[in-house]
Every structure is written in C-alpha cells, then in structure tokens.
C-alpha atoms as a PDB file:
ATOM      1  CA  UNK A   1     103.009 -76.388 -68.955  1.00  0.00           C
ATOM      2  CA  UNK A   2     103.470 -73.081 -67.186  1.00  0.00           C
ATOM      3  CA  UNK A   3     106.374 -72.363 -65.153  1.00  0.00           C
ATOM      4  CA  UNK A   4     106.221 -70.987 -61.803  1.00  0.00           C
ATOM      5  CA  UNK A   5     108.076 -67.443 -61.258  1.00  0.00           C
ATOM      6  CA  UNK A   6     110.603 -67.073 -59.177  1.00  0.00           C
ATOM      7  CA  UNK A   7     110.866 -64.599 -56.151  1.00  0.00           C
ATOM      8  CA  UNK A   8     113.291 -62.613 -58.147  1.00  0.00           C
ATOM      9  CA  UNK A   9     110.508 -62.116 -61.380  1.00  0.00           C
ATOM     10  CA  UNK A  10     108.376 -60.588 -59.035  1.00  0.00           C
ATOM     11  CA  UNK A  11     110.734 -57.399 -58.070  1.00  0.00           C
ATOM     12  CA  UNK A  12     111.327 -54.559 -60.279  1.00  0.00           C
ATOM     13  CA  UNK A  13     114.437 -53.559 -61.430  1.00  0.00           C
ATOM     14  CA  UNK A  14     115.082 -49.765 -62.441  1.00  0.00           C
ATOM     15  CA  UNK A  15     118.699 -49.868 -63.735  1.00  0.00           C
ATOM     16  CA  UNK A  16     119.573 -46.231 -63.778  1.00  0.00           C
ATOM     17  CA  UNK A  17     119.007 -45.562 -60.094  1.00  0.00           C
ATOM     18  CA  UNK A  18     121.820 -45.926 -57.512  1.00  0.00           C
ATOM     19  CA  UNK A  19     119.647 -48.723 -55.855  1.00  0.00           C
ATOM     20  CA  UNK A  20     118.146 -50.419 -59.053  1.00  0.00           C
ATOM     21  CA  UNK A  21     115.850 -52.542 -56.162  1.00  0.00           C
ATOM     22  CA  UNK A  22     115.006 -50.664 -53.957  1.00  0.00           C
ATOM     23  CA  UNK A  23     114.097 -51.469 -50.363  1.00  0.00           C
ATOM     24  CA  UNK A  24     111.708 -54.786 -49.976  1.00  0.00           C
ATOM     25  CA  UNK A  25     109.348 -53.941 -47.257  1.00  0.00           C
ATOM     26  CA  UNK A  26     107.728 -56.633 -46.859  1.00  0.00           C
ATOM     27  CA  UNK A  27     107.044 -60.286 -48.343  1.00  0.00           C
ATOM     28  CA  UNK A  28     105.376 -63.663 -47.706  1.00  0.00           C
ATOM     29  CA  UNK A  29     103.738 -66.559 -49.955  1.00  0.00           C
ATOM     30  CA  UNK A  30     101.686 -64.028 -51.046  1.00  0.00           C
ATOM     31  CA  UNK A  31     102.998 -60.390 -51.857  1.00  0.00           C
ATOM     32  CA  UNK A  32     105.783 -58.754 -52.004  1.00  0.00           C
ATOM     33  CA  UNK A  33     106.714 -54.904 -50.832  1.00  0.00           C
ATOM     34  CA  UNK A  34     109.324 -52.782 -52.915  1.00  0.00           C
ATOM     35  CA  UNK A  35     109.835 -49.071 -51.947  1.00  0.00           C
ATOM     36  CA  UNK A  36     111.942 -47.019 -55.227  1.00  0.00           C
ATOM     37  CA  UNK A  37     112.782 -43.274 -54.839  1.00  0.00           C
ATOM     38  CA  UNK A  38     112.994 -41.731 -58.159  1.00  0.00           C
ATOM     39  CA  UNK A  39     115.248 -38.233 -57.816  1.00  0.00           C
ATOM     40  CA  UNK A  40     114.376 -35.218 -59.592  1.00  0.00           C
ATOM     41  CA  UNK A  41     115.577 -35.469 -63.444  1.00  0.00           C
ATOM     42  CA  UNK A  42     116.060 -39.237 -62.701  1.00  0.00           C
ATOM     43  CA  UNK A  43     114.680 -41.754 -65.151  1.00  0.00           C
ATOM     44  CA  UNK A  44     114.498 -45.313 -64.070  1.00  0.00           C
ATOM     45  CA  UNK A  45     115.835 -47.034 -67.286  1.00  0.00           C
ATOM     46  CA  UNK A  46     114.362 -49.703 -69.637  1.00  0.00           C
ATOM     47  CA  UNK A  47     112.581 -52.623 -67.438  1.00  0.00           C
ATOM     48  CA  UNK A  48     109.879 -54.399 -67.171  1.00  0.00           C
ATOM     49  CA  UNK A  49     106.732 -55.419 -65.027  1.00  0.00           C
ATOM     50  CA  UNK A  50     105.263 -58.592 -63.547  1.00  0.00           C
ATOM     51  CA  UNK A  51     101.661 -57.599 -63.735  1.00  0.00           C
ATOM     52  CA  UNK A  52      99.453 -58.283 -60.747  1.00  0.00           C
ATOM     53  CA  UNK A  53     100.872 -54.880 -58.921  1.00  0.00           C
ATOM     54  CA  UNK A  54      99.658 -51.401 -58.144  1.00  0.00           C
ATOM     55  CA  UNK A  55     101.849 -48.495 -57.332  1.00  0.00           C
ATOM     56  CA  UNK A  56     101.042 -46.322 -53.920  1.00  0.00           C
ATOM     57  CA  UNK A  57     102.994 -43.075 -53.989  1.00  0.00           C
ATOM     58  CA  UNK A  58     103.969 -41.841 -50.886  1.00  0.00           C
ATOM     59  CA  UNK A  59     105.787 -38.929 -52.301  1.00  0.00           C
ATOM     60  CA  UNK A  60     103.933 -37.770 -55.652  1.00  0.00           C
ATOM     61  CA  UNK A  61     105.542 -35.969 -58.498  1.00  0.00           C
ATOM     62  CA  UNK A  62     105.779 -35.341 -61.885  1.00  0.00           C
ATOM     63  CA  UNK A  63     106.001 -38.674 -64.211  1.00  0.00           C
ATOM     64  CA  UNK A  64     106.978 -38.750 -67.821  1.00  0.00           C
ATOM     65  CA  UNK A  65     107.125 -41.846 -70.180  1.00  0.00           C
ATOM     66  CA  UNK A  66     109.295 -43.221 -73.292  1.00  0.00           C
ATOM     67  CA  UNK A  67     109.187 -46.175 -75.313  1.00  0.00           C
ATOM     68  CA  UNK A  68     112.222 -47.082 -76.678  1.00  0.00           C
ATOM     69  CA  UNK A  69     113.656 -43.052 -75.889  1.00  0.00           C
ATOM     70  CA  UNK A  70     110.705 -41.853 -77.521  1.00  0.00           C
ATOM     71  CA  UNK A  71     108.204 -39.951 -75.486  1.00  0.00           C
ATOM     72  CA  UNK A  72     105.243 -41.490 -74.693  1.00  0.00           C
ATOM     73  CA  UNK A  73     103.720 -39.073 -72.345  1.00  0.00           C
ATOM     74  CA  UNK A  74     104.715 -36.065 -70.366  1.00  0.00           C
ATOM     75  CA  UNK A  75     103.538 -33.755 -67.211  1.00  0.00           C
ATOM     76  CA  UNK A  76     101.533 -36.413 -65.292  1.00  0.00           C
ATOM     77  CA  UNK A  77     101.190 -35.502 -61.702  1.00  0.00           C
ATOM     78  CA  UNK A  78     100.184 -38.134 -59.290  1.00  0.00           C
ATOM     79  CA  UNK A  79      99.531 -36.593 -55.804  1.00  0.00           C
ATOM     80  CA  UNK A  80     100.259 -37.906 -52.552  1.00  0.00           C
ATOM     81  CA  UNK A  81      98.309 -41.051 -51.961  1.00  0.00           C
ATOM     82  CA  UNK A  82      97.601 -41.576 -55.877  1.00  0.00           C
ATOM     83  CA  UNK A  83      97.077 -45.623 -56.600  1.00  0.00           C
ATOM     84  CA  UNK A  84      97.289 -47.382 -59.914  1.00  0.00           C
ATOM     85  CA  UNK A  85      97.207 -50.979 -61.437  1.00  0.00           C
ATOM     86  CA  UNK A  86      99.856 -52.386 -63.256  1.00  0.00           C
ATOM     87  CA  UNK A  87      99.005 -55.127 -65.968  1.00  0.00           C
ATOM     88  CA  UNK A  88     102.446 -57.429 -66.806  1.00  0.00           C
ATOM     89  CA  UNK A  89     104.618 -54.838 -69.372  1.00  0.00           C
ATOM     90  CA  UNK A  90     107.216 -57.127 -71.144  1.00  0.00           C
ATOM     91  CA  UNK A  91     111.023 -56.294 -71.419  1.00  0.00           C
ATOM     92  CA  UNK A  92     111.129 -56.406 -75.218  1.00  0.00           C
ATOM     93  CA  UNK A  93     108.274 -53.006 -75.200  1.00  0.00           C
ATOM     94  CA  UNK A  94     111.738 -50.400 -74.314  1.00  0.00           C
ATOM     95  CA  UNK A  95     109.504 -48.916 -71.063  1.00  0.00           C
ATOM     96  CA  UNK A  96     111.188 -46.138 -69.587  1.00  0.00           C
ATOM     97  CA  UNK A  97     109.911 -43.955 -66.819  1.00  0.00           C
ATOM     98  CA  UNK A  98     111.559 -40.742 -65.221  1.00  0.00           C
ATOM     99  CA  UNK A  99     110.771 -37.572 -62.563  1.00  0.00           C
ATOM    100  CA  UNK A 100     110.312 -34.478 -64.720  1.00  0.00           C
ATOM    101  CA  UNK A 101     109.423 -32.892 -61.049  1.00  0.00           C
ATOM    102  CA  UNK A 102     111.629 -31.218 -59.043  1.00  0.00           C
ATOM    103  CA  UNK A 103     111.203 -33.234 -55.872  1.00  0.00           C
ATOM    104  CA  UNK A 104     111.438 -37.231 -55.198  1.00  0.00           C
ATOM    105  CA  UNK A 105     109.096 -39.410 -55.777  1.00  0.00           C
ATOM    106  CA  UNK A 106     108.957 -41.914 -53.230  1.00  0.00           C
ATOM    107  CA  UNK A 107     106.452 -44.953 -54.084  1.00  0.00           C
ATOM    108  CA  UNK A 108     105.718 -48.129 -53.163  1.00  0.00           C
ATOM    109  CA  UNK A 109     104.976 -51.199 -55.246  1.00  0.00           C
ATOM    110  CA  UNK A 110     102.564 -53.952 -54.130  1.00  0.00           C
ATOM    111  CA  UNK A 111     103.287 -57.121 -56.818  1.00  0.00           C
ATOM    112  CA  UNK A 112     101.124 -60.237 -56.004  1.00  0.00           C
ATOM    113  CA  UNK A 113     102.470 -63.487 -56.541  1.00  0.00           C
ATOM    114  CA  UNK A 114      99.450 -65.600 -57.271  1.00  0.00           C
ATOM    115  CA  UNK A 115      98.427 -66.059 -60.854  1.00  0.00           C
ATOM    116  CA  UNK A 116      94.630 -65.964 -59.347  1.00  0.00           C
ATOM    117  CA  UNK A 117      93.007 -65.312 -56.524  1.00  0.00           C
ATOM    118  CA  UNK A 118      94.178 -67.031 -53.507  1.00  0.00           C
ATOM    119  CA  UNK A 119      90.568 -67.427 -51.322  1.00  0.00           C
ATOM    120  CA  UNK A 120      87.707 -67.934 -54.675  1.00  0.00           C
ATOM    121  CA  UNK A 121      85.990 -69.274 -51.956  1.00  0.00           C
ATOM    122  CA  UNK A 122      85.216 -65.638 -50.239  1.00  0.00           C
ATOM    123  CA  UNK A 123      82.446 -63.246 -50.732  1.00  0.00           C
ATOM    124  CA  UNK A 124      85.309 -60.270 -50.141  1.00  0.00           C
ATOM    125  CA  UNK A 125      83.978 -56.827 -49.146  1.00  0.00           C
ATOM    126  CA  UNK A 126      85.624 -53.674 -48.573  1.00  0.00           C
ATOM    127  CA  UNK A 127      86.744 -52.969 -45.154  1.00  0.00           C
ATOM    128  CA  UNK A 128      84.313 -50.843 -42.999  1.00  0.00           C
ATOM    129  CA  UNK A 129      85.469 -48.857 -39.640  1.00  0.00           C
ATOM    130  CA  UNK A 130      82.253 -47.649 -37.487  1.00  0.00           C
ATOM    131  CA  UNK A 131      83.524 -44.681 -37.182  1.00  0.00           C
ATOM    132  CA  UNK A 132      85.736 -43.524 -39.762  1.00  0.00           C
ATOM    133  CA  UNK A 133      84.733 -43.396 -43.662  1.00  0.00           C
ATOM    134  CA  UNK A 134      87.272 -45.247 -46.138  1.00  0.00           C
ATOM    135  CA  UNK A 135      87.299 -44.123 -49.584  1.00  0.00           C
ATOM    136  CA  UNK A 136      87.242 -46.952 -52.623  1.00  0.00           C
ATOM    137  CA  UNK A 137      90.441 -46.306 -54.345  1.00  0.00           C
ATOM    138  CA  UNK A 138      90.325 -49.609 -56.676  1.00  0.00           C
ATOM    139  CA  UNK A 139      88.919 -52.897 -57.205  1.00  0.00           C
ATOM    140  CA  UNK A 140      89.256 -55.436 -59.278  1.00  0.00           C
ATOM    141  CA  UNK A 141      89.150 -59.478 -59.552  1.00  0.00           C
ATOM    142  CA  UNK A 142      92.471 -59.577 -57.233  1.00  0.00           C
ATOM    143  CA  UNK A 143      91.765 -56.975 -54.330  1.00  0.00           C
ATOM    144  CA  UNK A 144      90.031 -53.760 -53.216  1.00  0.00           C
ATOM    145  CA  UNK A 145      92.258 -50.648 -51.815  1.00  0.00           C
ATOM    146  CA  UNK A 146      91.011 -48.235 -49.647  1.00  0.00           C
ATOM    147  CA  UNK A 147      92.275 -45.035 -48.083  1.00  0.00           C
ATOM    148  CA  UNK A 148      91.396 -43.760 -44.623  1.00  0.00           C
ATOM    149  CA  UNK A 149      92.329 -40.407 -42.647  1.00  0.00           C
ATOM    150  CA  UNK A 150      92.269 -40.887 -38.702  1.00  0.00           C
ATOM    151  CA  UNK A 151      92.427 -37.350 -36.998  1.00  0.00           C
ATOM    152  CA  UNK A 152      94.017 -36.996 -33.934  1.00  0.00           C
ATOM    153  CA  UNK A 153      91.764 -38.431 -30.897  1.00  0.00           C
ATOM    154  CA  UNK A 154      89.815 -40.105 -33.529  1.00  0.00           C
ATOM    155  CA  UNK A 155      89.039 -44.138 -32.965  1.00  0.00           C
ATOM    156  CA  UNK A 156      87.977 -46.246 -35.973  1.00  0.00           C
ATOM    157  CA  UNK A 157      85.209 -48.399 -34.287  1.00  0.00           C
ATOM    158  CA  UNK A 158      84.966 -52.123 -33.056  1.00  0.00           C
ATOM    159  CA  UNK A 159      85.527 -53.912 -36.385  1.00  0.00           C
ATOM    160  CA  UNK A 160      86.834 -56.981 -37.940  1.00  0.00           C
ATOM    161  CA  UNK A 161      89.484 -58.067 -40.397  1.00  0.00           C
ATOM    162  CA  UNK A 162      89.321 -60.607 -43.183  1.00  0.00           C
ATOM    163  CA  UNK A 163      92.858 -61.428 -43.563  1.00  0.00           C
ATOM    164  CA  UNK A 164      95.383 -61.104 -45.898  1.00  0.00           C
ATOM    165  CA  UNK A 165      95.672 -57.335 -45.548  1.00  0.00           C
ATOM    166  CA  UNK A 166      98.296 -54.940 -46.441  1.00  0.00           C
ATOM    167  CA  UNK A 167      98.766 -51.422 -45.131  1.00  0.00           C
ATOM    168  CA  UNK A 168     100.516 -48.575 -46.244  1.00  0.00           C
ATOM    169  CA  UNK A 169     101.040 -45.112 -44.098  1.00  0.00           C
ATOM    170  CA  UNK A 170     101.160 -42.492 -46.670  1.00  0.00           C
ATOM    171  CA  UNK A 171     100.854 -40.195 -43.243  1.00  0.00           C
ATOM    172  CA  UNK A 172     102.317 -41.767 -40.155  1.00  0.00           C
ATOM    173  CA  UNK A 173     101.325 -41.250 -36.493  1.00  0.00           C
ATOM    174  CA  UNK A 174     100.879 -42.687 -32.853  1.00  0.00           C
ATOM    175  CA  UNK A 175      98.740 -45.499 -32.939  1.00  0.00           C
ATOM    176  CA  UNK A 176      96.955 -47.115 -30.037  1.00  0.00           C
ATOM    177  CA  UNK A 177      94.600 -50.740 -29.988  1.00  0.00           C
ATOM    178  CA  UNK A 178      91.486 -51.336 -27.674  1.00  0.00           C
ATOM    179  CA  UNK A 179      90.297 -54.777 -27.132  1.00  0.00           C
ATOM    180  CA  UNK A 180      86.805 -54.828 -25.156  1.00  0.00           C
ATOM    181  CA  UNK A 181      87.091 -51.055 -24.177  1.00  0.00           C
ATOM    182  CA  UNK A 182      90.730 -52.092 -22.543  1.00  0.00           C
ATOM    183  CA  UNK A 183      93.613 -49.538 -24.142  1.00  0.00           C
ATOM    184  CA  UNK A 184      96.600 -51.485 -24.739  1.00  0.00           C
ATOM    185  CA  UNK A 185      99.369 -49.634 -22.521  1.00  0.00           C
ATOM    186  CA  UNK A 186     101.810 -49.325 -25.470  1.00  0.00           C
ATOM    187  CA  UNK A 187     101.558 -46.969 -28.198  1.00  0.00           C
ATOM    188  CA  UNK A 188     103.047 -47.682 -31.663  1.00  0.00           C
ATOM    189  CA  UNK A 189     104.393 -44.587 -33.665  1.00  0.00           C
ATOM    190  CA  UNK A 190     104.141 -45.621 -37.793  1.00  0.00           C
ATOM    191  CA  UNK A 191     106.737 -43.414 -40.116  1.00  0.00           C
ATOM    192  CA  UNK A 192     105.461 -42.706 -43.841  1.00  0.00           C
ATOM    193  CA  UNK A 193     105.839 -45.453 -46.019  1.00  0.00           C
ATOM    194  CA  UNK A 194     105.595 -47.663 -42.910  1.00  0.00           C
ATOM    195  CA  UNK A 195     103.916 -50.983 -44.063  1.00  0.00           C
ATOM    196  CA  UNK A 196     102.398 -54.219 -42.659  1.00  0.00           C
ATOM    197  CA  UNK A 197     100.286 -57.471 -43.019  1.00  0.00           C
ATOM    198  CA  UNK A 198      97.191 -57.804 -41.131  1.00  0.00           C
ATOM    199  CA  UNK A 199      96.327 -61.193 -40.229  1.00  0.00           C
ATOM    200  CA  UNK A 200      91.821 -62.234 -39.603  1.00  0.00           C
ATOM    201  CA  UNK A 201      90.318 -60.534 -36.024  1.00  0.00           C
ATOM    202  CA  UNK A 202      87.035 -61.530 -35.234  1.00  0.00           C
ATOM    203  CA  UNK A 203      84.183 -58.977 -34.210  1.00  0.00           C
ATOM    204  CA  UNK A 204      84.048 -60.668 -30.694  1.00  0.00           C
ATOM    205  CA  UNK A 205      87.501 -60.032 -29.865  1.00  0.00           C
ATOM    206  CA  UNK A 206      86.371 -56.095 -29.298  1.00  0.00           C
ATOM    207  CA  UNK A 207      89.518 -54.797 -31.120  1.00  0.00           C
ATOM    208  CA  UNK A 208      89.605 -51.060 -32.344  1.00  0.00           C
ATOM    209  CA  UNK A 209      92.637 -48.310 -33.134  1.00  0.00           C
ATOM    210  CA  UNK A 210      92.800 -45.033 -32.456  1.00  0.00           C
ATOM    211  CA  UNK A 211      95.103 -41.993 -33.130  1.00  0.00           C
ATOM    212  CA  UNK A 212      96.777 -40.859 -30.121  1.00  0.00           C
ATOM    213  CA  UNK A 213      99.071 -38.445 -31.499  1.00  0.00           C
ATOM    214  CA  UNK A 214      98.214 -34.852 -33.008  1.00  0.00           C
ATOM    215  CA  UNK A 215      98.555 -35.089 -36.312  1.00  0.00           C
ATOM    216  CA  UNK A 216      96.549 -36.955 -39.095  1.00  0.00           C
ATOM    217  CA  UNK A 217      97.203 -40.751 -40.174  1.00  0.00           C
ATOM    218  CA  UNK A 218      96.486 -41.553 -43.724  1.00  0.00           C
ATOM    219  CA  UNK A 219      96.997 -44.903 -45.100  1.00  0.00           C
ATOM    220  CA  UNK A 220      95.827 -47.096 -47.476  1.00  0.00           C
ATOM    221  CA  UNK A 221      94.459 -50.415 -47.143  1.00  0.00           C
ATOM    222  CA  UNK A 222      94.524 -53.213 -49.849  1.00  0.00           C
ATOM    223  CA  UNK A 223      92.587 -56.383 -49.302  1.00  0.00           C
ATOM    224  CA  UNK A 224      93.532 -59.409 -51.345  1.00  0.00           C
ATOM    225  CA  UNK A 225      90.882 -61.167 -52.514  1.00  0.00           C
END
C-alpha cells in the first residue's frame, strides 16, 4: 500500500542557504510554488527531490554539481527563462548543487502533487494566443510549458483557457484584460517572478490581455495535464 506524501515532501529543502525554503508562491490540491535564490559561490547542500517538478529560472547563472563532494559537472549556464524536468532524486544519492557564477540565481520550482495526471479524461493541447506565437518549451505525460513575449501595445487575441494553469513572469509588466472588445478600467502591473493559477475561460466570454506598459512581458505558461 502506498502512502500519500505529505505537503512538507513536496518542498525542497537546500540546507546551506540562509532560507533553506525559500518563499512558497503559490499552492493548492494540485501544485505547489517555491522561489530559492542561490548567491554567488553559494552551494545549496545535500537534499533531495520529489520528482514531478521543473525548475523556471528567473535569474540564470552558472550551475555546478557534486555527488557526495565530488564533482559531477561544472560551467553549466542556464539563461534567463531556461526550463527543466526534475525526475524524484533520493536523499541517500549525496546531491549537491551550487552558483559557480558571479550573480544570483533566482529560480522557481513548480513540484506537482499528483502521482498521475489529474484530468486522463482530456485531449490537452498547448495554449494558442491569435496573435502572439508561444514557443514549446516541454512536454511530457504531466503538462506542456510554453513561453510567450508580449511587446508593448501588443494584445494576445480572443482565446480560451483549459484550466489548471500556472504562470510565471520571467519579465514583468502592465497588464490589461478585454472581455467582448470592453477594456477592463484597471490595469495590473506583474513584478518578475510574479506567479499565478489560471482557472477555465470559455471562447464566448470574449476575454483577451494586452501589454499596456512599454516594456516587454515574458512569461511562461505550464498547463497541467
């Protein structure tokens, strides 16, 4: 008989930093939100992972890797924006990550809490705005993540949501909603690292975004399936 996780088994712990958790962003039934900054030199100490997680940097840098203090690998750079998956790394394998940069690294882990998928029942497809081109970052059996850029003055489209959506502003920005050509009077400004859930919209209700501010937005989007 397998026993079900707790919500503590599903958030990292990185002993060696000041704040071995991090901040939690975000969580429901579902998924849960942890955002770790990883100083320059700093090495997060021996821990382990859940599986069922990707990593969305929002600050790249410079990774390098031991197993039980012996290197594993050196000199990898993830950029701004980079995504990876995670499969479940035990406690007992002496993982060790640190910043060989000279910057933070400021990242953002997505762990879900479902051992499977939690709508079989769907035919998911990646999300499409009219208007605005999303790149296919990942997919796999438990979601698809995309990345869109929204230039100033730029609106995505009349489109609809599935559900059970996650976004992540690697770029934040002024934001502004249109339902049936009607601009909602209230703007929302989004910081980096900003996240949020995104709950079904039908095509009929008419709904859009649009960047209203003058710089770009660029944020990824992860569908779970």
């Amino acid at each position: 008989m397998q026993v079900p996780k707790t919500d503590e088994q599903f958030l990292l712990t990185y002993p060696n930093l000041d704040n071995p958790r991090g901040e939690v962003l975000l969580e429901n039934e579902h998924v849960v939100l942890q955002r770790l900054v990883v100083g320059p030199g700093e090495w997060e100490g021996i821990h382990s992972h859940p599986g069922n997680q990707i990593y969305v940097h929002i600050k790249g840098g410079e990774w390098s890797g031991r197993i039980d203090g012996k290197s594993e690998y050196s000199g990898i750079v993830d950029e701004d924006g980079a995504v990876g998956w995670m499969d479940a790394i035990p406690l007992s394998a002496g993982h060790d990550s640190g910043n060989t940069g000279d910057a933070p690294i400021d990242l953002i882990y997505v762990t879900l809490k479902d051992d499977a998928p939690i709508a079989p029942e769907v035919e998911h497809a990646p999300q499409t705005y009219p208007n605005i081109p999303l790149e296919l970052l990942l997919e796999n059996d438990r979601m698809i993540v995309q990345r869109a850029r929204v230039e100033p003055g730029q609106w995505t489209g009349i489109h609809s949501h599935p559900g059970n959506q996650v976004y992540i502003h690697i770029k934040g920005g002024i934001w502004s909603e249109r339902r049936s050509g009607v601009q909602s009077p209230a703007a929302l400004y989004s910081e980096p690292g900003s996240v949020g859930w995104v709950d079904a919209v039908k095509l009929g209700v008419g709904h859009e975004s649009g960047n209203v501010g003058d710089t770009t937005i660029d944020l990824v989007l992860v569908t779970l399936k």
